[in-house]
PDB file of N, CA and C in Angstrom:
ATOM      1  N   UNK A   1       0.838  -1.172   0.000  1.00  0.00           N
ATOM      2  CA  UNK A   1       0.000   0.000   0.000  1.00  0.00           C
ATOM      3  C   UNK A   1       0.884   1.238   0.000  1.00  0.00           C
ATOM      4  N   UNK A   2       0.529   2.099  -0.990  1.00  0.00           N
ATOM      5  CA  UNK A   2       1.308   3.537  -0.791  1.00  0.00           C
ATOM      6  C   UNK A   2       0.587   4.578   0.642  1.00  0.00           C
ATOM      7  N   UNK A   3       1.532   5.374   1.026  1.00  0.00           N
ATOM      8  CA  UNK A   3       1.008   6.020   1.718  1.00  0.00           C
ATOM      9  C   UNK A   3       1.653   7.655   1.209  1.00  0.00           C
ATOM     10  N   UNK A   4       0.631   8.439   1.660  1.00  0.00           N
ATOM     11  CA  UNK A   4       0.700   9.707   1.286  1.00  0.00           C
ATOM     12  C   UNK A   4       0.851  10.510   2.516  1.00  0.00           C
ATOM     13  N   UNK A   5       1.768  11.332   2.243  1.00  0.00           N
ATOM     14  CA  UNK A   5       1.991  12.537   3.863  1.00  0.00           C
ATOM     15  C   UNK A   5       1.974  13.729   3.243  1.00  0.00           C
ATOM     16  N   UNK A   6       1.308  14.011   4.314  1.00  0.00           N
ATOM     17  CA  UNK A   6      -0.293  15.467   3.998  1.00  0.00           C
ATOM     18  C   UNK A   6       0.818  16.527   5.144  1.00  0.00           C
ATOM     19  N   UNK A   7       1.304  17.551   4.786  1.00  0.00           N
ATOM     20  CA  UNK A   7       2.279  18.517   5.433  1.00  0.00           C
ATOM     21  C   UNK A   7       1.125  19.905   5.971  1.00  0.00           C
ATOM     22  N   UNK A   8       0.402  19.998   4.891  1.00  0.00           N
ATOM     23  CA  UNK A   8      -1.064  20.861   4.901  1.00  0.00           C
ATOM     24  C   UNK A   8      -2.137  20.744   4.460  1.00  0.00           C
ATOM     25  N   UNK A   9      -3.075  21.640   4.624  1.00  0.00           N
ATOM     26  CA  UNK A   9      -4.715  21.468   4.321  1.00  0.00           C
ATOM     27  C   UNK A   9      -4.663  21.218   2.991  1.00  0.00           C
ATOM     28  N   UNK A  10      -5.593  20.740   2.111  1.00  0.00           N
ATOM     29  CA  UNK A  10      -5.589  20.788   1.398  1.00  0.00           C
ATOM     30  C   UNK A  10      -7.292  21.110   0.699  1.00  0.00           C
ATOM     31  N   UNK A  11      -7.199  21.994  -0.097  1.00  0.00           N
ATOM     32  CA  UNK A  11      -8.459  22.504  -0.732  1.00  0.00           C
ATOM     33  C   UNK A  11      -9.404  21.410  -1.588  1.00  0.00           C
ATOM     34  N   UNK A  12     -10.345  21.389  -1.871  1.00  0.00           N
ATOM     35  CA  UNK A  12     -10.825  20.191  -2.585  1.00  0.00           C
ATOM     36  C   UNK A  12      -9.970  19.791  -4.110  1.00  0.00           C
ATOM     37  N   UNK A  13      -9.501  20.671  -4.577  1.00  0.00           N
ATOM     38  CA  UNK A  13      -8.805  20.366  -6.426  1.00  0.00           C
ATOM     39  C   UNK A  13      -7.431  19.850  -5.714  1.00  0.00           C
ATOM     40  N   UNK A  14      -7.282  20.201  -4.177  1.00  0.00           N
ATOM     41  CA  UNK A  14      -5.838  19.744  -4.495  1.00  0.00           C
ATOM     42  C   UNK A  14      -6.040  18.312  -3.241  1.00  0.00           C
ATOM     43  N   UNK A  15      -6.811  18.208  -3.050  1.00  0.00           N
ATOM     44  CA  UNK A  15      -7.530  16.752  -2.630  1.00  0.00           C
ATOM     45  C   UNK A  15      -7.714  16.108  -4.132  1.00  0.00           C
ATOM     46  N   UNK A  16      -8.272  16.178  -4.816  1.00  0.00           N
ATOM     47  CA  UNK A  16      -8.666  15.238  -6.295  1.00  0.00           C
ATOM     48  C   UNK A  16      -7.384  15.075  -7.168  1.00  0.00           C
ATOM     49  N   UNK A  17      -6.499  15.724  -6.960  1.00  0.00           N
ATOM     50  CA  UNK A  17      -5.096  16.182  -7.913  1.00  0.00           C
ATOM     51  C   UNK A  17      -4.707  15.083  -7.187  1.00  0.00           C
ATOM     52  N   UNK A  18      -4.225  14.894  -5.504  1.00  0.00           N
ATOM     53  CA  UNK A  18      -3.408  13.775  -4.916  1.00  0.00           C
ATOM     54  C   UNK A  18      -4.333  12.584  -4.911  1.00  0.00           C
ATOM     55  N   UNK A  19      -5.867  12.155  -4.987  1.00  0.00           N
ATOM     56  CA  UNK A  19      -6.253  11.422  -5.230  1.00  0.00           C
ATOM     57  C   UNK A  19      -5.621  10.564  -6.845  1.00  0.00           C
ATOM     58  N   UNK A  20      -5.748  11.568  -8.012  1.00  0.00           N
ATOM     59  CA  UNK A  20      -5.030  10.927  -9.067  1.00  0.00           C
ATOM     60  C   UNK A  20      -3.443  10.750  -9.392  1.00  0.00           C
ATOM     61  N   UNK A  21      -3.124  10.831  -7.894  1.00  0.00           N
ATOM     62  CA  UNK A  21      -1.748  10.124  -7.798  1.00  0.00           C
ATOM     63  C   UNK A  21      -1.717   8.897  -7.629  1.00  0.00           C
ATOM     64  N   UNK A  22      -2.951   8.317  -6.797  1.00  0.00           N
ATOM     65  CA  UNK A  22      -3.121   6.632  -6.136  1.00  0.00           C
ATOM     66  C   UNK A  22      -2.977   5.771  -7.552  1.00  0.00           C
ATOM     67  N   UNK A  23      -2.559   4.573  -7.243  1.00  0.00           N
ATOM     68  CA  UNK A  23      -2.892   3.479  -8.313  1.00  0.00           C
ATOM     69  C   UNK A  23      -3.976   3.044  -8.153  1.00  0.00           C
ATOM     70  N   UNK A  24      -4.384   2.624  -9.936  1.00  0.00           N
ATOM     71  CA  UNK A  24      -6.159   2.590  -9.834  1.00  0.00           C
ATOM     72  C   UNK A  24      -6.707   1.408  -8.307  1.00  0.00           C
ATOM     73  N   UNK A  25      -6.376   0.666  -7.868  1.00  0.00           N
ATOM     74  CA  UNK A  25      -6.406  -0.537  -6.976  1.00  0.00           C
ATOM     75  C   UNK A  25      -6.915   0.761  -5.561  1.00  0.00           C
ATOM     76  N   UNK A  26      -5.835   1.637  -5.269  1.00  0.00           N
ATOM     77  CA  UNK A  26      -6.094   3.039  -4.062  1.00  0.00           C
ATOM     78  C   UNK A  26      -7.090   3.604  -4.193  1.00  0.00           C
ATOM     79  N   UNK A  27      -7.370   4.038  -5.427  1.00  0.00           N
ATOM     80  CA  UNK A  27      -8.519   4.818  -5.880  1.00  0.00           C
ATOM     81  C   UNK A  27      -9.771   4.009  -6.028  1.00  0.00           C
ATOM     82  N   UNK A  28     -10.283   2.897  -5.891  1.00  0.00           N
ATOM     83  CA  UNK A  28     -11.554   2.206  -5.547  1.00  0.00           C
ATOM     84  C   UNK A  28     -11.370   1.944  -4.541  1.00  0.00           C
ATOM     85  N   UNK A  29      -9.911   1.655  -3.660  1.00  0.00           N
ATOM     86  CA  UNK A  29     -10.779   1.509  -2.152  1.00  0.00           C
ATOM     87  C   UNK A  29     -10.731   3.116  -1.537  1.00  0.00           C
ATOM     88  N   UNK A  30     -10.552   4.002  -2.202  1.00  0.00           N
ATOM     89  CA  UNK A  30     -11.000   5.653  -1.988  1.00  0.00           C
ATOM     90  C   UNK A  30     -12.695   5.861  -2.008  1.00  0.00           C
ATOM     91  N   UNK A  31     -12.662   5.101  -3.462  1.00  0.00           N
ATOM     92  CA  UNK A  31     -13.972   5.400  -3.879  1.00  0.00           C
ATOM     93  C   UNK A  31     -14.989   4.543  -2.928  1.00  0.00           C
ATOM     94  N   UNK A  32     -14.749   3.084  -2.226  1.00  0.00           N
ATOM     95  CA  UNK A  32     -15.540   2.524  -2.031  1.00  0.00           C
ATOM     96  C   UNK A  32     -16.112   3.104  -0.881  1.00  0.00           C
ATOM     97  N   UNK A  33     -14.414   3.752   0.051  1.00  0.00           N
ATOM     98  CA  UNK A  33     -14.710   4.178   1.359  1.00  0.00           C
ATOM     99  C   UNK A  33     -15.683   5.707   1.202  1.00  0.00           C
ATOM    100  N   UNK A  34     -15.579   6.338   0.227  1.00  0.00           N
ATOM    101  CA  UNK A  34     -16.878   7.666   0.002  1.00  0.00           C
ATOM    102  C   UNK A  34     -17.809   6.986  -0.151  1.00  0.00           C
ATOM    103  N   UNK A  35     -17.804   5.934  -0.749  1.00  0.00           N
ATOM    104  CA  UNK A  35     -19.434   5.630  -1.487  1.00  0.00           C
ATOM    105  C   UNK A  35     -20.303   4.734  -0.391  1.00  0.00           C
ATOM    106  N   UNK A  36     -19.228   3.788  -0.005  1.00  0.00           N
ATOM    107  CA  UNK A  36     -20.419   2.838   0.614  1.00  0.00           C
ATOM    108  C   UNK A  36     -20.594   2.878   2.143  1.00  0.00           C
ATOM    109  N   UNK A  37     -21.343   3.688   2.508  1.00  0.00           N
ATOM    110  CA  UNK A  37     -21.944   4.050   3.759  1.00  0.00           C
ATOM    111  C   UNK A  37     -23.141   4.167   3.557  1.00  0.00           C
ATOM    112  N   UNK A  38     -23.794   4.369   4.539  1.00  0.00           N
ATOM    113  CA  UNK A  38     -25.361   4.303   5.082  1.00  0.00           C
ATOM    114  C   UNK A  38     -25.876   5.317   4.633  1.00  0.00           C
ATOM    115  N   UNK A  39     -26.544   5.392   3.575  1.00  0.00           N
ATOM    116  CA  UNK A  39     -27.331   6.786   2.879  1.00  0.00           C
ATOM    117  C   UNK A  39     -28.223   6.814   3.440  1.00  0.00           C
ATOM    118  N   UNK A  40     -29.231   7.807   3.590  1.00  0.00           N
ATOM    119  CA  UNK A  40     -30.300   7.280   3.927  1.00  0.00           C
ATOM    120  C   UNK A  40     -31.223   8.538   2.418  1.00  0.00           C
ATOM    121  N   UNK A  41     -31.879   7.621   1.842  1.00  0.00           N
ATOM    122  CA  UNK A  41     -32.735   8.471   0.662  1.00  0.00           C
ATOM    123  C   UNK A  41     -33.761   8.707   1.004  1.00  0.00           C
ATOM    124  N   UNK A  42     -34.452   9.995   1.112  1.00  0.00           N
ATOM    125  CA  UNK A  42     -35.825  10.770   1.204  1.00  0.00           C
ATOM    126  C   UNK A  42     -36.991   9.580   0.709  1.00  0.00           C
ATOM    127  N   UNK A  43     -37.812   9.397   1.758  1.00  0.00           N
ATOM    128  CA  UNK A  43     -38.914   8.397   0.921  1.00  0.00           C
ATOM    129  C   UNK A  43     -39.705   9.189   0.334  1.00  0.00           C
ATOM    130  N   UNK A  44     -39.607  10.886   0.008  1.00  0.00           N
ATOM    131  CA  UNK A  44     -40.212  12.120  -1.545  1.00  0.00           C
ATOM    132  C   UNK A  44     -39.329  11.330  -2.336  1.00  0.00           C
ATOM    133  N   UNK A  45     -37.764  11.476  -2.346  1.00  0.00           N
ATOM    134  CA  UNK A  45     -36.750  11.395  -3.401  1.00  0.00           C
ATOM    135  C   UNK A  45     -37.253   9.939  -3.910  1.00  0.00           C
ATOM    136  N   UNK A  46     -37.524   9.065  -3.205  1.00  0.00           N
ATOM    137  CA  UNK A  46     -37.572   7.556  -3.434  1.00  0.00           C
ATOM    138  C   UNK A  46     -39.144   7.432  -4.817  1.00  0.00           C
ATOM    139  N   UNK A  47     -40.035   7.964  -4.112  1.00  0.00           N
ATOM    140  CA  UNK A  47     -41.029   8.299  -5.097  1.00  0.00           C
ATOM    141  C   UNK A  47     -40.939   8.529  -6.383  1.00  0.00           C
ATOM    142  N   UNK A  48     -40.188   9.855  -6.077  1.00  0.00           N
ATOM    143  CA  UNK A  48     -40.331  10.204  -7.598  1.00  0.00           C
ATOM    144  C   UNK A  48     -39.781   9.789  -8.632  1.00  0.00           C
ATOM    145  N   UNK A  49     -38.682   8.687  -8.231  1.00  0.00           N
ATOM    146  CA  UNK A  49     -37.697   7.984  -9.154  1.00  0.00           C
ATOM    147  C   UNK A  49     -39.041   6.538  -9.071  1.00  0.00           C
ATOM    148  N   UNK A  50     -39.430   6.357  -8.776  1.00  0.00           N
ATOM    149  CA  UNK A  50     -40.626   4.947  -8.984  1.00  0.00           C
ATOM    150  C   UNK A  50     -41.324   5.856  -9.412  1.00  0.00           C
ATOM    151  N   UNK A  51     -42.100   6.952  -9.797  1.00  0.00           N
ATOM    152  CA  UNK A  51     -42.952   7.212 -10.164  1.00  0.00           C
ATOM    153  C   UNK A  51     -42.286   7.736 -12.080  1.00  0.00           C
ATOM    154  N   UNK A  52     -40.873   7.857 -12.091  1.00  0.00           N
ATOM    155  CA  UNK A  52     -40.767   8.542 -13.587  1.00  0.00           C
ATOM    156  C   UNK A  52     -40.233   6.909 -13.881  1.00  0.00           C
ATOM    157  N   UNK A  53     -40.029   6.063 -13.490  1.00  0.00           N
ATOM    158  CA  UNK A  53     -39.765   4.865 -13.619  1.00  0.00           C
ATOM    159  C   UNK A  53     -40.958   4.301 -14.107  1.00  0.00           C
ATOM    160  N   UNK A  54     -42.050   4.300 -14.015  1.00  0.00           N
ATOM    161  CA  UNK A  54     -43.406   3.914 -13.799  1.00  0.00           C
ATOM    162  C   UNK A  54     -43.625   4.677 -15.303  1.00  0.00           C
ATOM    163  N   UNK A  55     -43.538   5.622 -15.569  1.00  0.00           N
ATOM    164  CA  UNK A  55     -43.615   6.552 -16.769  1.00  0.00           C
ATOM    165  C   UNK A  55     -42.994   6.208 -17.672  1.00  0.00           C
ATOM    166  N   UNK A  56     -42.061   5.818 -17.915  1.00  0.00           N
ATOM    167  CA  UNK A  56     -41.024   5.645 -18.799  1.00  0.00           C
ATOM    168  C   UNK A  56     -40.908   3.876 -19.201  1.00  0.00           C
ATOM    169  N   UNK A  57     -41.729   3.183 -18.591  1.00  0.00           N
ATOM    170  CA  UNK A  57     -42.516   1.582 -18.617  1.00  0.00           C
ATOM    171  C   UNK A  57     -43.437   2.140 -19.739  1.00  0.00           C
ATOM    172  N   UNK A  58     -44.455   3.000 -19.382  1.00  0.00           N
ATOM    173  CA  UNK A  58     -45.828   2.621 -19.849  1.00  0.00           C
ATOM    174  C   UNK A  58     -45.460   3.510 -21.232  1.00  0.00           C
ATOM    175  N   UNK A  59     -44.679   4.604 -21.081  1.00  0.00           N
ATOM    176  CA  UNK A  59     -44.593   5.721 -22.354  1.00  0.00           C
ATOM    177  C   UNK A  59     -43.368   5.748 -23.036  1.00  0.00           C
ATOM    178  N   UNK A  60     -42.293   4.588 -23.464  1.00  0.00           N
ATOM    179  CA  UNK A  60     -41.312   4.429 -23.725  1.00  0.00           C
ATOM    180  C   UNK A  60     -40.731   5.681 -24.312  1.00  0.00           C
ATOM    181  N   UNK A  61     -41.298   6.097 -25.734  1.00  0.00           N
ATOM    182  CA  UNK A  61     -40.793   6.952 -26.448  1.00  0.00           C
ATOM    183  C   UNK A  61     -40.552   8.285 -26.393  1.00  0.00           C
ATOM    184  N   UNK A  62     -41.177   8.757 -25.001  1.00  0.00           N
ATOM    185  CA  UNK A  62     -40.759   9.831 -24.244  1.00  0.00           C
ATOM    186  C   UNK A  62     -39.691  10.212 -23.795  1.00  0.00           C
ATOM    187  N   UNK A  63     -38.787   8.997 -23.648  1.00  0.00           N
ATOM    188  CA  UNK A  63     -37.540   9.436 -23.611  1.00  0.00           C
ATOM    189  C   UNK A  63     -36.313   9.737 -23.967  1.00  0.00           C
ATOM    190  N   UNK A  64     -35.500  10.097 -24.238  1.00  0.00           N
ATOM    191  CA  UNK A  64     -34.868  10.855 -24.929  1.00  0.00           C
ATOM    192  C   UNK A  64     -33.183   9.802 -25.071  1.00  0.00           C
ATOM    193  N   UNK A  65     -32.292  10.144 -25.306  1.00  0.00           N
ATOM    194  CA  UNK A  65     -31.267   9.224 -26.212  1.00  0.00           C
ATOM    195  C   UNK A  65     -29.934  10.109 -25.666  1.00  0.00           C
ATOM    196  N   UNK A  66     -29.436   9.750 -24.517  1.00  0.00           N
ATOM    197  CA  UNK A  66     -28.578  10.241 -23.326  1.00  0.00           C
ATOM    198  C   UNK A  66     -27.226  11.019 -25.103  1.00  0.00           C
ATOM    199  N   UNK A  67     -26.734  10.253 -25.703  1.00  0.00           N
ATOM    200  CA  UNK A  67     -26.164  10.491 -26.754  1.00  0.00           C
ATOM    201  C   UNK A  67     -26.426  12.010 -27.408  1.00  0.00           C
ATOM    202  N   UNK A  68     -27.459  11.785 -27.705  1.00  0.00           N
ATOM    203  CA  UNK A  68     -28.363  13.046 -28.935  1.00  0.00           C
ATOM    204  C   UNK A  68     -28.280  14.417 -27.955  1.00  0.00           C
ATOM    205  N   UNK A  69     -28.927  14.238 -26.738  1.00  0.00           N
ATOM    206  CA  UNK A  69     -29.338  15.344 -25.530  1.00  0.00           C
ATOM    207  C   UNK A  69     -27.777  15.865 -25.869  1.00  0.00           C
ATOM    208  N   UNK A  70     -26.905  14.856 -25.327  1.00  0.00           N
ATOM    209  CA  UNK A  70     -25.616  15.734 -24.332  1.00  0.00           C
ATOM    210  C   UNK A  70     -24.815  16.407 -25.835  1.00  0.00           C
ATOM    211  N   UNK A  71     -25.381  16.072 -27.079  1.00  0.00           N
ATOM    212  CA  UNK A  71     -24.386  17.064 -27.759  1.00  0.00           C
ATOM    213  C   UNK A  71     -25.169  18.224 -28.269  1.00  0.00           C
ATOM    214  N   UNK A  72     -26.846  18.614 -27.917  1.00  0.00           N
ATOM    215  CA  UNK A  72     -27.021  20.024 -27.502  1.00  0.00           C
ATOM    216  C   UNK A  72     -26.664  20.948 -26.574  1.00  0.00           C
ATOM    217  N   UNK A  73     -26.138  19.955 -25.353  1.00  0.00           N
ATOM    218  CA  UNK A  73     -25.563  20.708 -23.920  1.00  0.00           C
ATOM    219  C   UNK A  73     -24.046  21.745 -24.605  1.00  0.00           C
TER     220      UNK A  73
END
């Protein structure tokens, strides 16, 4: 395991800059240790993703083509 020594604070860009120093193997157990904890999701938030879920079953063609969208952005 590499280890990294932190002399000062570091701002968030220069947190993500020494993050893409880790080898990819560091950087998922980085990622796993942000990610996998106890969320807890809004049972509103929970809804409304079953409810456009529910929409997008019955009305397929309503939705749009992640591809096409992001090269008007």
């Amino acid at each position: 395991m590499e280890t990294i020594k932190l002399n000062t604070a570091l701002n968030v860009n220069q947190l993500i800059e020494a993050a893409k120093q880790l080898s990819p193997k560091d950087r998922l157990k980085l990622n796993d240790a942000i990610w996998n904890h106890d969320m807890v999701i809004p049972i509103e938030h929970q809804k409304i993703v079953l409810e456009r879920m529910a929409k997008a079953k019955t009305n397929p063609e309503r939705l749009l083509d992640w591809d096409e969208v992001s090269k008007t952005l």
